[in-house]
C-alpha atoms as a PDB file:
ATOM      1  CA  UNK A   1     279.801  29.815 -70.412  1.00  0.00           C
ATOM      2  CA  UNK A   2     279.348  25.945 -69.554  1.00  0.00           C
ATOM      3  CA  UNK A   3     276.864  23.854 -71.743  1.00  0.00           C
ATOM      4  CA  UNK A   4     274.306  22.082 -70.281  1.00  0.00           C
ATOM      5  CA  UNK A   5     274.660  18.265 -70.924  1.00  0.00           C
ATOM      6  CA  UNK A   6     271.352  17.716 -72.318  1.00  0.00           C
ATOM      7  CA  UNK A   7     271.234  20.515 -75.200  1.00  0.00           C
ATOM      8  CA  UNK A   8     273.446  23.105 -76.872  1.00  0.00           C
ATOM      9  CA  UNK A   9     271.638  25.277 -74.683  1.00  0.00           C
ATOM     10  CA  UNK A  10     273.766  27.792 -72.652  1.00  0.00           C
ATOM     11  CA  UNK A  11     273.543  27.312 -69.015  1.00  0.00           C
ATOM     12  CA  UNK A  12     271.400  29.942 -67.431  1.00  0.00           C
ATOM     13  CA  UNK A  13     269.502  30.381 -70.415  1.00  0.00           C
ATOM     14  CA  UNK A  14     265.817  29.506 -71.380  1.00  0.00           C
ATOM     15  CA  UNK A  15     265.273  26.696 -73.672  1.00  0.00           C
ATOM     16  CA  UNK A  16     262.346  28.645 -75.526  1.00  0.00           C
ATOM     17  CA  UNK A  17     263.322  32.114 -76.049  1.00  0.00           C
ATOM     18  CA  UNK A  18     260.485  34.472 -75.610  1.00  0.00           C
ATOM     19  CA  UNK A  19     260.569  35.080 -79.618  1.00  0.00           C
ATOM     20  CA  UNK A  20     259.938  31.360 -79.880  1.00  0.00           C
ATOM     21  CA  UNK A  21     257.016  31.031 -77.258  1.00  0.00           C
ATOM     22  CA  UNK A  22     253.751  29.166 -78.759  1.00  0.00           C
ATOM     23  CA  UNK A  23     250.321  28.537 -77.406  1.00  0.00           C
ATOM     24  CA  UNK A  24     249.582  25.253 -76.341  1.00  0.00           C
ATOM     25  CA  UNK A  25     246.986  23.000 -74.144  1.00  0.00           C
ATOM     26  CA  UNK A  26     247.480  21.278 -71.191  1.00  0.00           C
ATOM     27  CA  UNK A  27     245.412  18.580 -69.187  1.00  0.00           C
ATOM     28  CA  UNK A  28     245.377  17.207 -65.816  1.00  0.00           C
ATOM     29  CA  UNK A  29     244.463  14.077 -65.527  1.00  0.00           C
ATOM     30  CA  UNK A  30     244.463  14.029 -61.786  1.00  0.00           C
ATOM     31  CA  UNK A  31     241.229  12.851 -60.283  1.00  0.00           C
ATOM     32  CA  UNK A  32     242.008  13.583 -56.844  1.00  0.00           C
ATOM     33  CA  UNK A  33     238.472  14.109 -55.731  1.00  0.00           C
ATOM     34  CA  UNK A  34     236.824  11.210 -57.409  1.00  0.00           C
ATOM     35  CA  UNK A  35     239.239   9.226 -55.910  1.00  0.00           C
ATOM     36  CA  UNK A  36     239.178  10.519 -52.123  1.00  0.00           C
ATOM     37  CA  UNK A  37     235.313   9.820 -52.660  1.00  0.00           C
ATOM     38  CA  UNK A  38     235.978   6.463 -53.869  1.00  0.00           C
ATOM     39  CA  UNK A  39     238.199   5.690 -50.765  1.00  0.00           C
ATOM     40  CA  UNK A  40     236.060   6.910 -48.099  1.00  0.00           C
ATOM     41  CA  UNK A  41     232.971   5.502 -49.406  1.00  0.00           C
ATOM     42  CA  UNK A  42     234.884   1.758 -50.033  1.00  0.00           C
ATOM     43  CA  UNK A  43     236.904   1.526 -46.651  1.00  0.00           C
ATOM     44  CA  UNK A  44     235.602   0.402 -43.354  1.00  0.00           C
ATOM     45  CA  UNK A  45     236.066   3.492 -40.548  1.00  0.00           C
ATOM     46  CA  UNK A  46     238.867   0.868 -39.095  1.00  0.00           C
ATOM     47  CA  UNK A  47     240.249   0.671 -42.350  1.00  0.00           C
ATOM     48  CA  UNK A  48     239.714   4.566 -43.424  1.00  0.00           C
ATOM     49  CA  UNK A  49     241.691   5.518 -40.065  1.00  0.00           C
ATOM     50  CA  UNK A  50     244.623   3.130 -40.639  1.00  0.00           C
ATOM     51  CA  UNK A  51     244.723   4.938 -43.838  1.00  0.00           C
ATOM     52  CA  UNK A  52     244.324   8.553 -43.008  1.00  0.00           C
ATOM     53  CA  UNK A  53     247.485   7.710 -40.888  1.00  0.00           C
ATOM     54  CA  UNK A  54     249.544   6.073 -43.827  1.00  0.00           C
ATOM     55  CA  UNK A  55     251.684   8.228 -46.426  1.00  0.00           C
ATOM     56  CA  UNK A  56     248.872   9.379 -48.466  1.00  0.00           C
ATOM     57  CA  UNK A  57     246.369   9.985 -45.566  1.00  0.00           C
ATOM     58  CA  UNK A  58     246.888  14.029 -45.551  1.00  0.00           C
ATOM     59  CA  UNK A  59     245.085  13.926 -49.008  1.00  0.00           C
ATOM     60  CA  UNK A  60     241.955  12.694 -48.094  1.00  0.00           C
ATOM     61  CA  UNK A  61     242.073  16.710 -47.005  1.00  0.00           C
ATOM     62  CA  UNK A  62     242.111  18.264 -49.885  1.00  0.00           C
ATOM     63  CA  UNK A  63     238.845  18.476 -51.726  1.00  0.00           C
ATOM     64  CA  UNK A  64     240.117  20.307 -54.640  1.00  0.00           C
ATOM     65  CA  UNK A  65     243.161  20.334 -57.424  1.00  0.00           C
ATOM     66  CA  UNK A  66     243.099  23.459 -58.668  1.00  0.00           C
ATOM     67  CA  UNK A  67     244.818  23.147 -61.748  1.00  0.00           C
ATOM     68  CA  UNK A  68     245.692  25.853 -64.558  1.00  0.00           C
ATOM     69  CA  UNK A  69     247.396  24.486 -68.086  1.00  0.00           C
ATOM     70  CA  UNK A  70     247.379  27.771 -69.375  1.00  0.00           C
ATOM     71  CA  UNK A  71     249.916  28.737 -65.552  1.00  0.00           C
ATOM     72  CA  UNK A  72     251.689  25.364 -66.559  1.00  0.00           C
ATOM     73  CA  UNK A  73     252.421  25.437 -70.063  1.00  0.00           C
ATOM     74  CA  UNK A  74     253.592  29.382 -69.412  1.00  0.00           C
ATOM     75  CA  UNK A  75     255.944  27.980 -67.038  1.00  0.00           C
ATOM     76  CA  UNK A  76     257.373  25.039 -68.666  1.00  0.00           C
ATOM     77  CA  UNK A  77     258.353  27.807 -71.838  1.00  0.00           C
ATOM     78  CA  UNK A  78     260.356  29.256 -69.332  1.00  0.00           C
ATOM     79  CA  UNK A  79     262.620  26.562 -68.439  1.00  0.00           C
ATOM     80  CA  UNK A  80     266.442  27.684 -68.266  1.00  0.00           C
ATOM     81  CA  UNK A  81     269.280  25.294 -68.772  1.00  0.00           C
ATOM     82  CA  UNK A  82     271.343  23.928 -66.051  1.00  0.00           C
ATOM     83  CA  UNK A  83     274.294  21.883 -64.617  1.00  0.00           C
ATOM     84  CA  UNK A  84     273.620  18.032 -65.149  1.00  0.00           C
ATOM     85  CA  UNK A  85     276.384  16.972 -62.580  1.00  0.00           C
ATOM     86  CA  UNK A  86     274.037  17.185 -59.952  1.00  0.00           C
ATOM     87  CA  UNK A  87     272.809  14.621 -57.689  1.00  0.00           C
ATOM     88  CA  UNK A  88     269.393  16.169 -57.498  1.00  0.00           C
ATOM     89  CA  UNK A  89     266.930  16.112 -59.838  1.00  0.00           C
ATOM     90  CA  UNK A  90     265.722  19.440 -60.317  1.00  0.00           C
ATOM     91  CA  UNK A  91     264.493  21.838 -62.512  1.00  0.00           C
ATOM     92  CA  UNK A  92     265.312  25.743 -63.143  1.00  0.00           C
ATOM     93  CA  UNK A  93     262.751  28.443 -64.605  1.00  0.00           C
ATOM     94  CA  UNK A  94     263.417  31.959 -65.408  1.00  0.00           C
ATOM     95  CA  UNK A  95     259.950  34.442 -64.068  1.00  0.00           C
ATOM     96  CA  UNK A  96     260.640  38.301 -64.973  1.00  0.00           C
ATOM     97  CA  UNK A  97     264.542  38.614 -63.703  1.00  0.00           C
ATOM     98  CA  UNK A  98     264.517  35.967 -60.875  1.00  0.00           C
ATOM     99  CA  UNK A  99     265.524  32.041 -61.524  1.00  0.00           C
ATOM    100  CA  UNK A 100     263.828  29.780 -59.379  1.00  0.00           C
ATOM    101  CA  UNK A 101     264.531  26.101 -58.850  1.00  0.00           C
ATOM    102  CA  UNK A 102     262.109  23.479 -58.018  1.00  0.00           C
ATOM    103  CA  UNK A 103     263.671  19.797 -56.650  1.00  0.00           C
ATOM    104  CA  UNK A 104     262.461  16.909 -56.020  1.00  0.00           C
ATOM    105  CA  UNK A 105     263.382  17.503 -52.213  1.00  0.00           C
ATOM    106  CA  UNK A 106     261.336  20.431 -52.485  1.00  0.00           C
ATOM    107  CA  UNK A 107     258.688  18.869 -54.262  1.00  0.00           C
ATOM    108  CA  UNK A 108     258.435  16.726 -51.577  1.00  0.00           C
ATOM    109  CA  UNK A 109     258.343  18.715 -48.965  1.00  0.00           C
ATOM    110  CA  UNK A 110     255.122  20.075 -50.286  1.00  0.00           C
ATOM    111  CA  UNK A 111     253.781  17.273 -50.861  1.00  0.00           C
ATOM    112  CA  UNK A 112     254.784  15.605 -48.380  1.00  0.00           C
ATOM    113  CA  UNK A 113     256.106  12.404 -50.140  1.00  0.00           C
ATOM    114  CA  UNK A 114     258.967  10.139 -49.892  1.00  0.00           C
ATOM    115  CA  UNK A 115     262.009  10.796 -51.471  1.00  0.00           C
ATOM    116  CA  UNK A 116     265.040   9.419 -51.470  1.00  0.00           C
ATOM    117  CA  UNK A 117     267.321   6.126 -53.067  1.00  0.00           C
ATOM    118  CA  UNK A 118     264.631   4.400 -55.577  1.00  0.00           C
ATOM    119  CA  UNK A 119     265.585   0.737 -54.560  1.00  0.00           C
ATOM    120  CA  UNK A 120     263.166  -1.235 -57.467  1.00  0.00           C
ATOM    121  CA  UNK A 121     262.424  -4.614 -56.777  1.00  0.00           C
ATOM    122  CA  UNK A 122     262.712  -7.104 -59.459  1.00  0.00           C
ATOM    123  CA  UNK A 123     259.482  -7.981 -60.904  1.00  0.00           C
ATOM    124  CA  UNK A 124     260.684 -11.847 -59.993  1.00  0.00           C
ATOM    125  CA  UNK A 125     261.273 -11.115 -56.539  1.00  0.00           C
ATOM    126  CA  UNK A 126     257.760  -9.588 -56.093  1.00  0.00           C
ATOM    127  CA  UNK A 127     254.782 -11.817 -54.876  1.00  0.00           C
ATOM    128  CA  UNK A 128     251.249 -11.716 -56.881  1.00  0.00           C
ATOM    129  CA  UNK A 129     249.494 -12.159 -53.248  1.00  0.00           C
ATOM    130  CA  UNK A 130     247.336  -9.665 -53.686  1.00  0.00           C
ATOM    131  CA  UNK A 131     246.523 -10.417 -56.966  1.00  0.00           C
ATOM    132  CA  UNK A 132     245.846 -13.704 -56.802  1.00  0.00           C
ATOM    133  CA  UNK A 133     243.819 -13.333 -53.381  1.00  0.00           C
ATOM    134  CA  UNK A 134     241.517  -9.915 -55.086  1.00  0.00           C
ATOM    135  CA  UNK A 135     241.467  -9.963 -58.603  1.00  0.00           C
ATOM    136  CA  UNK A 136     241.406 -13.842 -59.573  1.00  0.00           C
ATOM    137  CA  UNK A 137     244.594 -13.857 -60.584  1.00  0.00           C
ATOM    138  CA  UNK A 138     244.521 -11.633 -62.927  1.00  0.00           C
ATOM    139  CA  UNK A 139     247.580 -11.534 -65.159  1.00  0.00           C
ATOM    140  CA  UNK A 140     246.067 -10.084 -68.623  1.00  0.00           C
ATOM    141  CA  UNK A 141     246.236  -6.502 -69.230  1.00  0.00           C
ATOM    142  CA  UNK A 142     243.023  -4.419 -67.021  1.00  0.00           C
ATOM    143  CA  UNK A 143     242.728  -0.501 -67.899  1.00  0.00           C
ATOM    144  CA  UNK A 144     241.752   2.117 -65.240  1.00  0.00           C
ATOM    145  CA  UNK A 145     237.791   1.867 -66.026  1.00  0.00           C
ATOM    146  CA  UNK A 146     237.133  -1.921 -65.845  1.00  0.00           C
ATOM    147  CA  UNK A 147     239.931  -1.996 -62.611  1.00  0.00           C
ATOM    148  CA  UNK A 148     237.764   0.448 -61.191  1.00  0.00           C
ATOM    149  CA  UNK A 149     234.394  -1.981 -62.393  1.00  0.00           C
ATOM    150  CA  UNK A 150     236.409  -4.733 -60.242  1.00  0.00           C
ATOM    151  CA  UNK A 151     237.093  -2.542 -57.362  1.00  0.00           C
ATOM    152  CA  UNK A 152     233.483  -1.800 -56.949  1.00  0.00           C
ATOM    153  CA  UNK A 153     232.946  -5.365 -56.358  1.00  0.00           C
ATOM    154  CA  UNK A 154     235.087  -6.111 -53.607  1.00  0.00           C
ATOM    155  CA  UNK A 155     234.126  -6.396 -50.196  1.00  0.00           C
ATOM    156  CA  UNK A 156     236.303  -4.424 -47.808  1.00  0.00           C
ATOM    157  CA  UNK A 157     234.433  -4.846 -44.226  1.00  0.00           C
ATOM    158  CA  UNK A 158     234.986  -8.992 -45.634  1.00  0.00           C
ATOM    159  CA  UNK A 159     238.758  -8.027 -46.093  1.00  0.00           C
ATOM    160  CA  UNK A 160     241.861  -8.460 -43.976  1.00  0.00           C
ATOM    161  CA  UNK A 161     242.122  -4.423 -42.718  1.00  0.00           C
ATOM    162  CA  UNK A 162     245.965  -4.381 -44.064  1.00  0.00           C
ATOM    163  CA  UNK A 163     244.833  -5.679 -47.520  1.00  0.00           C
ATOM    164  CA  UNK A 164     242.605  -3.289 -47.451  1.00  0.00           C
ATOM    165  CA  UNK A 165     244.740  -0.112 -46.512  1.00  0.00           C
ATOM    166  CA  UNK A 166     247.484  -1.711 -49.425  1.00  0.00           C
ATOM    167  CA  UNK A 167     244.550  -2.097 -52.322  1.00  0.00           C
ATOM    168  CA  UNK A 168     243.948   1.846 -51.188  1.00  0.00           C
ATOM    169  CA  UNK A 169     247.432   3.300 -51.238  1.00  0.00           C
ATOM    170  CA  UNK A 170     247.933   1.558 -54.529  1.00  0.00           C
ATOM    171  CA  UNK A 171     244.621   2.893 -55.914  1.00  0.00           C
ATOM    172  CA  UNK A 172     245.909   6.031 -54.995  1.00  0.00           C
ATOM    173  CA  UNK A 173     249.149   5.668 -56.630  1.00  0.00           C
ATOM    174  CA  UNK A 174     248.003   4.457 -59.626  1.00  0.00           C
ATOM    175  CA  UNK A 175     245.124   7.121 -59.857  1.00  0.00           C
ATOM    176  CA  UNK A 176     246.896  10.093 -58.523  1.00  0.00           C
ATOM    177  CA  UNK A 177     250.220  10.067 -58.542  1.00  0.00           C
ATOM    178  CA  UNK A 178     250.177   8.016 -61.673  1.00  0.00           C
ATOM    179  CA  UNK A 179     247.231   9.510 -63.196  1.00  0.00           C
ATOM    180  CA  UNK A 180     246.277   8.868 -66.831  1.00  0.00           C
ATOM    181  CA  UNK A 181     243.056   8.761 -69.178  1.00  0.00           C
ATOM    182  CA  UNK A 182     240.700   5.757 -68.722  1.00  0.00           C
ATOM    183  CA  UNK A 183     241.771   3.572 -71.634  1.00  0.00           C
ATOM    184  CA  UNK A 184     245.323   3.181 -70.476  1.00  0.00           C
ATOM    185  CA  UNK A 185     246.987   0.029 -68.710  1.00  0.00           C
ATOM    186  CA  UNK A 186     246.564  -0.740 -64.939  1.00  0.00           C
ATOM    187  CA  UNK A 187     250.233  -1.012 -63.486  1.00  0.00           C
ATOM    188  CA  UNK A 188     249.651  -4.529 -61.541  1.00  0.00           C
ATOM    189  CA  UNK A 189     253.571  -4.057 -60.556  1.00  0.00           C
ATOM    190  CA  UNK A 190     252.624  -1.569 -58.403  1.00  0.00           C
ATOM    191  CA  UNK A 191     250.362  -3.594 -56.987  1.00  0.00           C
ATOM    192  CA  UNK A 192     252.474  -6.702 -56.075  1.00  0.00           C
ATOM    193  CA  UNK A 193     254.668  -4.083 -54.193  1.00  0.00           C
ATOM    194  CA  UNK A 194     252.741  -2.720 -51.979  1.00  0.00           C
ATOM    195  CA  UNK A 195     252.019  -5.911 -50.671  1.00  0.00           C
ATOM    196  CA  UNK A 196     255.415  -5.439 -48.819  1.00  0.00           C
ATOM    197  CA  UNK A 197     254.462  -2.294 -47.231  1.00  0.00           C
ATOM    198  CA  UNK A 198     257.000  -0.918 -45.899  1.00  0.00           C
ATOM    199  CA  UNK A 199     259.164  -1.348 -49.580  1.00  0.00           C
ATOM    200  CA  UNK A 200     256.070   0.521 -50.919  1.00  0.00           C
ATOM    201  CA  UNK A 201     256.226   3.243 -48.520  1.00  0.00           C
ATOM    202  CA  UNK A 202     260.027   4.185 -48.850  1.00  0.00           C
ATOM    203  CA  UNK A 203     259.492   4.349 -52.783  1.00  0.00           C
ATOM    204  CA  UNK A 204     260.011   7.701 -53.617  1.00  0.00           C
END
């Protein structure tokens, strides 16, 4: 049978096998709620609308992430090995006698996000507009609680409506997609892209 790339596992096979499985604790930390709140209560309605029609809008839905580490960690155990040559990222688990796949296509189909050629700007081909314009310029390290102690402070019904709607998809990125504990680093890159929009938006 082939080998998988990565390992000396066996393709088809689990990477854990069930003799080897081991408790273990996993977090979320997703704050999908705090941060719809945060959104709605910060935008103008003009502003809130533009967004609810962007590429994150359908989330502002969803008023709950149910979320189970124990479901999670069970899974993950239960990864099986598989062929590397392909041009999809994916990932294959084993669940009683059936092997199911999840991709990223599939991922995104779910969630509805972009996926597709990641085209990454070079950090000196990105403008600090936004930074410069919002954040004074900013250029020392900020982590998620004292950029959300900034946030607070800006004035969105003083704001262009586009700055606006980009300051929210990134704060959505950053806090969602991106999500971390409180003490870690603010990615500003993100940041300077979305002030080209529609760059930001293809990003899968």
């Amino acid at each position: 049978m082939a080998k998988s790339e990565s390992s000396d596992i066996e393709v088809g096979k689990m990477y854990f096998r069930y003799a080897d499985h081991f408790p273990g604790r996993i977090s979320s930390m997703c704050k999908l709620s705090s941060v719809v709140k945060a959104i709605e209560e910060k935008l103008t309605k003009r502003q809130l609308s533009m967004f609810k029609k962007d590429i994150f809008g359908h989330f502002l839905e969803c008023r709950s992430f149910p979320f189970s580490g124990v479901i999670l960690h069970n899974l993950l155990l239960r990864q099986v090995a598989h062929e590397e040559d392909s041009l999809e990222d994916q990932l294959w688990f084993q669940i009683s006698e059936h092997l199911i796949r999840l991709s990223i296509v599939e991922w995104c189909l779910v969630t509805r996000l972009s996926f597709g050629v990641d085209t990454n700007k070079k950090n000196d081909e990105m403008e600090q507009r936004l930074r410069n314009t919002y954040f004074g310029g900013v250029h020392s390290k900020l982590n998620v609680d004292e950029f959300d102690a900034v946030l607070k402070e800006l004035k969105c019904e003083e704001m262009d409506d586009m700055d606006a709607l980009k300051i929210a998809l990134f704060y959505f990125a950053d806090r969602v997609l991106n999500a971390r504990k409180n003490h870690c680093q603010i990615n500003f890159d993100w940041l300077d892209q979305v002030d080209d929009i529609q760059y930001f938006r293809r990003r899968p």
